[in-house]
Protein backbone atom coordinates (compact mmCIF):
# COMPACT_ATOMS: atom_id res chain seq x y z
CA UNK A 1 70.04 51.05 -31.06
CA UNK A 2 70.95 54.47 -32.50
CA UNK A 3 73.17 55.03 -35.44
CA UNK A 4 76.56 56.80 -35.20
CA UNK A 5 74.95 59.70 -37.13
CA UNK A 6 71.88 59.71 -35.18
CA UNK A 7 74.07 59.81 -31.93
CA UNK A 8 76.00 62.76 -33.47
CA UNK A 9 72.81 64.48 -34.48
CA UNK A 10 71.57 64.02 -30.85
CA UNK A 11 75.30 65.53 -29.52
CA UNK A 12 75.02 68.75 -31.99
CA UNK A 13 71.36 69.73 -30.47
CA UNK A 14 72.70 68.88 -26.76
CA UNK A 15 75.33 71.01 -27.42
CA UNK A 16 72.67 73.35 -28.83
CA UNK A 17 70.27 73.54 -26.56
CA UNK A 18 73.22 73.73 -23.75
CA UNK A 19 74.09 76.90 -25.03
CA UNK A 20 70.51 78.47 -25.66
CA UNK A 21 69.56 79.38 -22.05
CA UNK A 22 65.46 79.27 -23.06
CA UNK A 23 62.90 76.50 -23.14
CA UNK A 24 62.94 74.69 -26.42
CA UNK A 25 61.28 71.36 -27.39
CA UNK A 26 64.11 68.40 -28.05
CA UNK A 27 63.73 67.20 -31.01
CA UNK A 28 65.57 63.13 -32.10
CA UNK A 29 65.41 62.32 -35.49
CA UNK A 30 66.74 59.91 -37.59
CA UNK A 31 66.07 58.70 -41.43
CA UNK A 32 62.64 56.97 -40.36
CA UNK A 33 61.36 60.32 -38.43
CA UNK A 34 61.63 62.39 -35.83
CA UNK A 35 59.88 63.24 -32.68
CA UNK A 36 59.50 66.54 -30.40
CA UNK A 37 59.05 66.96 -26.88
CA UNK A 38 56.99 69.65 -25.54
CA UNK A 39 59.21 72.62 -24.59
CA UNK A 40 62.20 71.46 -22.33
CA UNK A 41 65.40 73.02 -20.10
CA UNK A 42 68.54 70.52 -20.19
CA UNK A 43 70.16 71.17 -16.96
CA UNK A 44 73.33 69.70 -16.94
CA UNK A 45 75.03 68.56 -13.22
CA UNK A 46 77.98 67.66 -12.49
CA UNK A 47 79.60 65.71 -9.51
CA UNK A 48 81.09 67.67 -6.60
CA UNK A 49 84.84 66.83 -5.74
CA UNK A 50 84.90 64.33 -2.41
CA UNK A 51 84.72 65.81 0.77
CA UNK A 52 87.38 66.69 2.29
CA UNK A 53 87.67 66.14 6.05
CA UNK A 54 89.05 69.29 8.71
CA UNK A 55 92.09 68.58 10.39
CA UNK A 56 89.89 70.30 13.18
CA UNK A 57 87.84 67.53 13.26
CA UNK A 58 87.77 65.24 16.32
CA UNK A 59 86.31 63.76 19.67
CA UNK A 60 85.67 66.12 22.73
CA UNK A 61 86.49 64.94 26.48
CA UNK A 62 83.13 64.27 26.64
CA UNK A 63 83.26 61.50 23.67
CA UNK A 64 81.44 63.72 21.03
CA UNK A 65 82.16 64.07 17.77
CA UNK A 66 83.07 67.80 16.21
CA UNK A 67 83.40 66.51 12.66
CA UNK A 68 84.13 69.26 9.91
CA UNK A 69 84.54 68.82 6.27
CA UNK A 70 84.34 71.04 2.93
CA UNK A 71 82.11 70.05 0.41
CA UNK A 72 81.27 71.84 -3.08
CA UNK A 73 78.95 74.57 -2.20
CA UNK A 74 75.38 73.96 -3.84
CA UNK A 75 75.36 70.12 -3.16
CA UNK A 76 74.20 67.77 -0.69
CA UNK A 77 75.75 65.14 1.54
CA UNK A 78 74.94 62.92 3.69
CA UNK A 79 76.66 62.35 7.11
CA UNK A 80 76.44 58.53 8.22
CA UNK A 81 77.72 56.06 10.93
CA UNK A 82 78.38 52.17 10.88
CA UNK A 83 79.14 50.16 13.64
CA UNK A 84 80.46 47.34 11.18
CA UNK A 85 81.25 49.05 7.84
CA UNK A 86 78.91 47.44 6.11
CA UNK A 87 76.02 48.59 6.96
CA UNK A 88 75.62 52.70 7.06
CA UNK A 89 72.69 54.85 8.63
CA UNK A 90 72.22 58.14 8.13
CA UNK A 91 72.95 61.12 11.19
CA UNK A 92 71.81 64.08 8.68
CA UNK A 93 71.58 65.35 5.48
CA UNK A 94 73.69 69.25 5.47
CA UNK A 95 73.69 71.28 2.30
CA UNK A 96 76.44 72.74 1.70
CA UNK A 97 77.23 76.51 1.34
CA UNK A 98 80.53 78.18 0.66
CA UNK A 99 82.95 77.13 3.29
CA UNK A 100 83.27 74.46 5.90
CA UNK A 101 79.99 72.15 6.68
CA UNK A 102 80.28 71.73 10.86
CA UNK A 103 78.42 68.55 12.51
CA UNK A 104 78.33 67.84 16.40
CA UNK A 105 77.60 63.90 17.11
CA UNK A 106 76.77 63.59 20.50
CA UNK A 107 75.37 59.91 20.02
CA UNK A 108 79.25 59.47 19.75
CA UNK A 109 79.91 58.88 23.13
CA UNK A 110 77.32 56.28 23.67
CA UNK A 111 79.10 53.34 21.27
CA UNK A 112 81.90 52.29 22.00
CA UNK A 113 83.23 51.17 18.31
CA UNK A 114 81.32 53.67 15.33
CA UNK A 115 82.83 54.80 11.78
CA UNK A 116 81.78 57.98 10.57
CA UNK A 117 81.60 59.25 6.82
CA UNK A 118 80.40 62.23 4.67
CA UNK A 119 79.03 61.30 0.79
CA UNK A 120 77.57 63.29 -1.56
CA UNK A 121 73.94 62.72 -2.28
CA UNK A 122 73.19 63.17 -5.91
């Protein structure tokens, strides 16, 4: 287990290498030693807010399902069905650019009792 100070030392260079937008080798250290990496690029990622579903959304006369939903633009999600809630299989993967993310089920129609949902796929 790390040390407060080594922890600290390890949140400076994050915080370092955050802001240095080249390749640079990470380098932990602590009173024993140290050790480098070969050169590195900390990406950091953050989570996307939930989807939010389209009050356009809903089934067509012929029992398909428009489904319509904002996500974060840059991320992925997944679009899945369960006939249970318990157990969920995936219709598609959509990446999402700027906007609203537009899916037509037309599997819909063909079960008579199906949940939908959209969730991000880190």
């Amino acid at each position: 287990m790390l040390s407060s100070n080594a922890w600290v030392a390890i949140a400076m260079l994050l915080f370092f290498v955050w802001r240095w937008p080249a390749w640079a080798p990470l380098v932990l250290g602590n009173r024993v030693g140290a050790l480098a990496s070969d050169p590195a690029l900390l990406t950091v990622v953050t989570q996307p807010a939930p989807p939010q579903l389209d009050p356009l959304s809903s089934f067509l006369p012929d029992g398909s399902l428009r489904l319509f939903f904002h996500g974060d633009a840059g991320f992925t999600y997944a679009i899945e069905f369960s006939t249970d809630l318990a157990g969920w299989d995936t219709l598609t993967t959509v990446f999402s650019a700027p906007g609203t993310v537009r899916y037509f089920d037309a599997d819909a129609a063909a079960n008579s009792l199906r949940f939908n949902r959209v969730r991000w796929l880190p």
